[in-house]
Each structure stands twice: as C-alpha cells, then as structure tokens.
Protein backbone atom coordinates (compact mmCIF):
# COMPACT_ATOMS: atom_id res chain seq x y z
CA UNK A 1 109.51 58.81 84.22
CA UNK A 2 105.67 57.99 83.05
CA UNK A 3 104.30 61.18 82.93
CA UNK A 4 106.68 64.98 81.99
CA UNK A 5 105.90 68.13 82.75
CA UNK A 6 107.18 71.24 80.78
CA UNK A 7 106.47 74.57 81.94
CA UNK A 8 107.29 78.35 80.66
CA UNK A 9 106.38 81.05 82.14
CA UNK A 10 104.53 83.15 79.04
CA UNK A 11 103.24 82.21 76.13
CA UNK A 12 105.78 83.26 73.65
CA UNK A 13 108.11 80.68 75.76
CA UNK A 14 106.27 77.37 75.11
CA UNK A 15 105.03 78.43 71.43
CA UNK A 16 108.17 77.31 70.04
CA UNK A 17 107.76 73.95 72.16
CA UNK A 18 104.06 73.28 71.08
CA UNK A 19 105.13 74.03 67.41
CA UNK A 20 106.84 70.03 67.32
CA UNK A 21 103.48 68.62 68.22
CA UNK A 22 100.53 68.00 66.20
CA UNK A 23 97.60 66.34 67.97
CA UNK A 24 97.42 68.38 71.07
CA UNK A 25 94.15 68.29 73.76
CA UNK A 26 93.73 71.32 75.48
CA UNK A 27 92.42 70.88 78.90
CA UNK A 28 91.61 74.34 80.96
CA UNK A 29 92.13 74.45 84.62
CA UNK A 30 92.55 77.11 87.36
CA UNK A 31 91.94 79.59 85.10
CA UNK A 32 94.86 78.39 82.59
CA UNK A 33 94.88 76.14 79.68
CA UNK A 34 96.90 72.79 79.95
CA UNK A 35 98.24 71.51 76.52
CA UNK A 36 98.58 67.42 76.80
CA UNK A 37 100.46 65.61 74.07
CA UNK A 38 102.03 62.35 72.98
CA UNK A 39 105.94 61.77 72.22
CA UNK A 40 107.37 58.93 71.18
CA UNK A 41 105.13 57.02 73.53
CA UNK A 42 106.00 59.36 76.93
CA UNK A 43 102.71 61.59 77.86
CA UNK A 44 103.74 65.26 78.11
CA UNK A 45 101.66 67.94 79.83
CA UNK A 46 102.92 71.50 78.48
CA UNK A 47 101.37 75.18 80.19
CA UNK A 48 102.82 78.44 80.50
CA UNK A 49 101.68 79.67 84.43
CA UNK A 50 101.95 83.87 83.42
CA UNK A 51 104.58 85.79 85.48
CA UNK A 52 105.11 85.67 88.31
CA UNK A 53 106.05 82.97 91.90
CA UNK A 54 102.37 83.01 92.55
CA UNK A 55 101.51 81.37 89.14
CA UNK A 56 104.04 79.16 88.89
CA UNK A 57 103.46 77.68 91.80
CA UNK A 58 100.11 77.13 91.19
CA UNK A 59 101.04 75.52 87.52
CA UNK A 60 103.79 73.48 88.77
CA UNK A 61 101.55 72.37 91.67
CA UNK A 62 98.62 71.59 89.53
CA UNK A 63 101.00 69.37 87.11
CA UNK A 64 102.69 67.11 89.63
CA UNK A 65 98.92 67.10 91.81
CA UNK A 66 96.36 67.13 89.35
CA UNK A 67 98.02 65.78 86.15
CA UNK A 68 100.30 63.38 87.51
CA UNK A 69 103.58 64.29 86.44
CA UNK A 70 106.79 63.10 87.90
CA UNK A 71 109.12 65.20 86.23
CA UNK A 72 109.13 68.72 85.34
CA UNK A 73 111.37 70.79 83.02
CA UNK A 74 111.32 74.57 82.84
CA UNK A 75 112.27 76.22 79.60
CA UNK A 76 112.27 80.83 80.00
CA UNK A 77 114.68 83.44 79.21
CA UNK A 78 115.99 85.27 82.25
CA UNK A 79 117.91 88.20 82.54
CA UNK A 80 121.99 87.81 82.98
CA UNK A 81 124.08 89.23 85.98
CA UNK A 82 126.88 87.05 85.42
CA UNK A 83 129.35 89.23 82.93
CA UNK A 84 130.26 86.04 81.04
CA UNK A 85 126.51 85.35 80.19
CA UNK A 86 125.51 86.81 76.58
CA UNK A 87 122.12 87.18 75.14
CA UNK A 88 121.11 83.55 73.70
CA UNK A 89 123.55 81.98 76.20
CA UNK A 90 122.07 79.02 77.79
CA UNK A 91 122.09 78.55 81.71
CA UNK A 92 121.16 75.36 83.40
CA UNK A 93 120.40 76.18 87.42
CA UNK A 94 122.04 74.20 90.11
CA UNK A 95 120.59 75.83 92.71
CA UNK A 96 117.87 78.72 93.05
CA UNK A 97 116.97 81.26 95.77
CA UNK A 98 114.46 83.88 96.39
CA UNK A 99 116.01 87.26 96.22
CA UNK A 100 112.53 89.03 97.21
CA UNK A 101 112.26 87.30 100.41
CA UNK A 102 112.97 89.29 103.20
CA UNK A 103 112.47 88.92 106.83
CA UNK A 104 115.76 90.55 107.74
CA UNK A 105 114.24 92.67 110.31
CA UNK A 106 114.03 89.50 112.31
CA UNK A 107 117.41 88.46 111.89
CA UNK A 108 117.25 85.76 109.49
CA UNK A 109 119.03 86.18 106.21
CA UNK A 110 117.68 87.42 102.78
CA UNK A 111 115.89 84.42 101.12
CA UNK A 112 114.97 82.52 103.76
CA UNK A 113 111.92 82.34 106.03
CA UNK A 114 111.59 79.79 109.19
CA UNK A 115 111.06 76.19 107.62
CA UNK A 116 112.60 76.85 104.12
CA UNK A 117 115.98 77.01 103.10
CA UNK A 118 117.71 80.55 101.07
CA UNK A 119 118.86 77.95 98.21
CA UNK A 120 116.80 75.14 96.62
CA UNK A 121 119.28 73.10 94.68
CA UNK A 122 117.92 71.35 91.42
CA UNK A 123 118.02 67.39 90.37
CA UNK A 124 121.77 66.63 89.72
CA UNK A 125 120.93 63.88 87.27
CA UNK A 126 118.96 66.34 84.91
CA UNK A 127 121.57 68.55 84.73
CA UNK A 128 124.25 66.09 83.77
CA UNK A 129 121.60 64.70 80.89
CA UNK A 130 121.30 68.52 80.01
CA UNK A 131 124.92 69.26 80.07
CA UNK A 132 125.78 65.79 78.03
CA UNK A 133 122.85 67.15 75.45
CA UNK A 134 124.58 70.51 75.39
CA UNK A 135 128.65 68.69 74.42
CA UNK A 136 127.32 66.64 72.00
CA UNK A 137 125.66 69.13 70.21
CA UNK A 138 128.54 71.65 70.70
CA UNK A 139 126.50 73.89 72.31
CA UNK A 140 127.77 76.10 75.28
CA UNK A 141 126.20 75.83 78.54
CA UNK A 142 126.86 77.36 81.80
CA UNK A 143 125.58 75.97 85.09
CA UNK A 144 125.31 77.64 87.72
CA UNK A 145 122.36 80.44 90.53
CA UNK A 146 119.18 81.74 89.35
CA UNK A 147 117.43 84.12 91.75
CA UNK A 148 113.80 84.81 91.47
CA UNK A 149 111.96 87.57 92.53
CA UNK A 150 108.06 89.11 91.79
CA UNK A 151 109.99 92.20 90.18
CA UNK A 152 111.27 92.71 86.69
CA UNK A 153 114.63 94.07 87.88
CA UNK A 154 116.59 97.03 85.59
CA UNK A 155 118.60 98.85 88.36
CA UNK A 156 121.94 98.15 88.16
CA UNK A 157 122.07 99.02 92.13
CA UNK A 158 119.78 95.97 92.59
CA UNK A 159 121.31 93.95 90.50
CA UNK A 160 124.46 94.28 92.23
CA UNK A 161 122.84 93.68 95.79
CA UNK A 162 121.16 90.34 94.01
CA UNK A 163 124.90 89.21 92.99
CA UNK A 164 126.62 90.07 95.97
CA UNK A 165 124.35 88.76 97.98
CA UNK A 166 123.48 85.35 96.65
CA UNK A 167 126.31 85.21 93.82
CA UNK A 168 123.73 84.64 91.20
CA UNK A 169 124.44 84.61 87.43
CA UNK A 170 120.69 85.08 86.34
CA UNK A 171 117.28 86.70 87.24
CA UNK A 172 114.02 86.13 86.72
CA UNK A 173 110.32 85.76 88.11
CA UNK A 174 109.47 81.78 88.50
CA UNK A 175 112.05 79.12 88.79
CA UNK A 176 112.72 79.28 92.49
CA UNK A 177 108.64 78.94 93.56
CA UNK A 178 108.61 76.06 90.72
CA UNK A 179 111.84 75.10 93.02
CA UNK A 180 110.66 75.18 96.05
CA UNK A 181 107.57 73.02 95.17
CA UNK A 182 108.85 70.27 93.19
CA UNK A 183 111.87 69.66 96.22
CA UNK A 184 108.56 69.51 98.55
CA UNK A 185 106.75 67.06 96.37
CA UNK A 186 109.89 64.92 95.43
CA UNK A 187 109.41 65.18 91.90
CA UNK A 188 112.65 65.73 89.72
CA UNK A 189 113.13 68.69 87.82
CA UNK A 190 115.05 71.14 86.15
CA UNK A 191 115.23 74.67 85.08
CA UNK A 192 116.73 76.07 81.90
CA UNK A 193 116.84 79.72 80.75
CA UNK A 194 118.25 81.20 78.00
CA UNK A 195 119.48 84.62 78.31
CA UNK A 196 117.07 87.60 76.87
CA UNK A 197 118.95 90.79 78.56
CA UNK A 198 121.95 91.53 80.55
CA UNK A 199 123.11 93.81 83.51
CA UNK A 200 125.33 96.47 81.02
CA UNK A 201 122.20 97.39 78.72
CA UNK A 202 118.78 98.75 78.72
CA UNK A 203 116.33 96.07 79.47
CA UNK A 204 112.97 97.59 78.39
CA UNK A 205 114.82 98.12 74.58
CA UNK A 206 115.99 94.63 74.56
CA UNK A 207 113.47 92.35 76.20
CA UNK A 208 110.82 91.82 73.48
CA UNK A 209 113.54 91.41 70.85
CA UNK A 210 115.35 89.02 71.82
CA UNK A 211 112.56 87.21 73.35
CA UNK A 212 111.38 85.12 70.90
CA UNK A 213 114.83 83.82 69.33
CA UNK A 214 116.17 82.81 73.08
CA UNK A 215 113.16 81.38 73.92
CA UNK A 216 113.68 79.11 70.80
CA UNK A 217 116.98 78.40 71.72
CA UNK A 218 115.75 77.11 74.57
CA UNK A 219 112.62 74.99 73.01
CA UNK A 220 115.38 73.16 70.75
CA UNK A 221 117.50 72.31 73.04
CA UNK A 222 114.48 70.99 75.99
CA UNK A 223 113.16 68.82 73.19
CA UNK A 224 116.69 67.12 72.75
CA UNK A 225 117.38 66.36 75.95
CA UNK A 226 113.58 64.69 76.67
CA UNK A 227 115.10 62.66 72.66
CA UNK A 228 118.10 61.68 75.86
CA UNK A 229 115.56 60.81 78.46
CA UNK A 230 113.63 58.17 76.37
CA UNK A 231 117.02 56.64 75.18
C-alpha cells in the first residue's frame, strides 16, 4: 500500500476522520474538494463524493485514476434490515449488490445487467484486518450484504423485497458503485457502515440524530485499523 484512499459519502461522515489530522491540502477536482494528508509516513487522500452511485463512482474513480491510490476504505452509516443490527452497530460488507438495477423485463435477474455480476464481493484480507481490529478492541462487528440503491428507502414493503431478494443486512446509496469500480480497477478495498436507522422505526425521525455519533463510530474504528495496516 503507497498511497490510501478513504471515502464517505457526506460531509458529516468524514468530519470526524479529518478531525485527527492537522496539516491538510485541499485540492478541488470535478467539482469536489479532495483533502490530502500525511500519517505516520503513508499518504492519505480523504473526500466525501455526495449521495448517491453516480458520485461515488466518480470519487472513487478519480482517487484510484487521478490520485493514485491503491487502496480504498469506505467509512458511512447505512440503514439496517438485518433484525440483529442496532443503531451504532458496525457492519463490515463481504459482498455488495445493486438493488435498483433492474432489467427484469428481459429476463435477467434483479441486480445484474449483461457484463456485470448481481454481487461484487469485497477484499477478504481487509476484512480479516477489520474484524482482528474489531476483537481486540472488544468491539462487535457483523459481516455480512450491503445493497445499494439511488433511493433513500423507508417502506417496509421495499425493504422486505430488498431482503428477500438479495438477503441483505444493510442499505444504503454508494458502496456497491464504489464496488463495482474498485473490482474493475484491481485496487483493494473495503466498505464499513455503521448503522444510523433500522427497518422497525421511522427513518426521517431518526436519521439526522443518530448520524453524527455512528458516523464517529465509524471514523474511530477506520483510523485503527489503517494504525493495523502500517504495523
């Protein structure tokens, strides 16, 4: 690894990141700023891409292509299906799909167009540094499928379609696109969310709340395991 990359999705998901570094040059790009800073000797480029597939591809693109980095770590709060996932609860994804995509009409199934696959699975060796991070800090972390889609998703009837159809345990708006490009690129990477909402309450109430302390959560516990990568 010479150069990381460490992408959220909004703002209030990297603040808590940016907040353990001091000297940081801010280089704007595709109409988004790019935040570049030292650690420990490793060069880190950090950016939130806004919501969305679209922007995150772009970002993750523009960090592997333009920036040079050859790993990338996601750090977001996402939205939990799976009834043993909590708000705060951390979830590592082993594989990702696209629940949006949908050429069924054709015959194919959901998630998957001609040429792409309906799950993109995620670096194996991240996760085990991740889940190594996680037991020797005590910390409980589940593994397991995030499904993306360009819709912030509060019916319980989609939800349920989402889980039955691609047994997923959390939702939100990025990680597969950020998926789909690094496993095209060959660049290593990983995706962690820490839960914000779940399926049995009313999203809209609890989104902003609990924003800002899960996306902490999940700040602390990126910036330990890239402490486990320089080891």
């Amino acid at each position: 690894m010479n150069k990381l990359a460490i992408m959220g999705a909004m703002e209030e998901e990297i603040e808590p990141l940016l907040a353990h570094f001091d000297n940081v040059n801010v280089v704007e790009f595709a109409n988004n700023k790019y935040y570049e800073v030292s650690y420990k000797g490793l060069d880190i480029v950090i950016a939130y891409s806004k919501i969305g597939k679209v922007f995150a591809s772009l970002t993750a693109t523009t960090m592997i292509e333009k920036f040079g980095c050859d790993t990338l770590l996601f750090s977001g709060v996402a939205g939990g299906i799976n009834p043993e996932l909590n708000i705060g609860d951390l979830i590592i994804a082993n594989k990702l799909c696209q629940h949006d995509l949908d050429i069924t009409a054709f015959g194919h199934p959901h998630g998957y167009v001609p040429g792409g696959n309906v799950f993109v699975e995620t670096t194996k060796e991240l996760n085990d540094i991740a889940k190594k991070v996680a037991s020797n800090n005590g910390m409980k972390v589940i593994e397991g499928t995030i499904a993306t889609g360009d819709q912030f998703v509060h019916s319980s009837e989609r939800k349920d379609f989402i889980q039955s159809t691609f047994n997923a345990d959390a939702l939100e708006m990025e990680g597969a696109s950020v998926a789909v490009v690094c496993d095209a690129l060959n660049i290593p990477f990983f995706i962690l969310r820490a839960i914000s909402d779940t399926a049995d309450m009313d999203a809209g109430f609890d989104f902003d709340e609990f924003l800002k302390s899960s996306a902490k959560n999940s700040a602390d516990y990126l910036i330990k395991i890239v402490d486990e990568l320089l080891k």
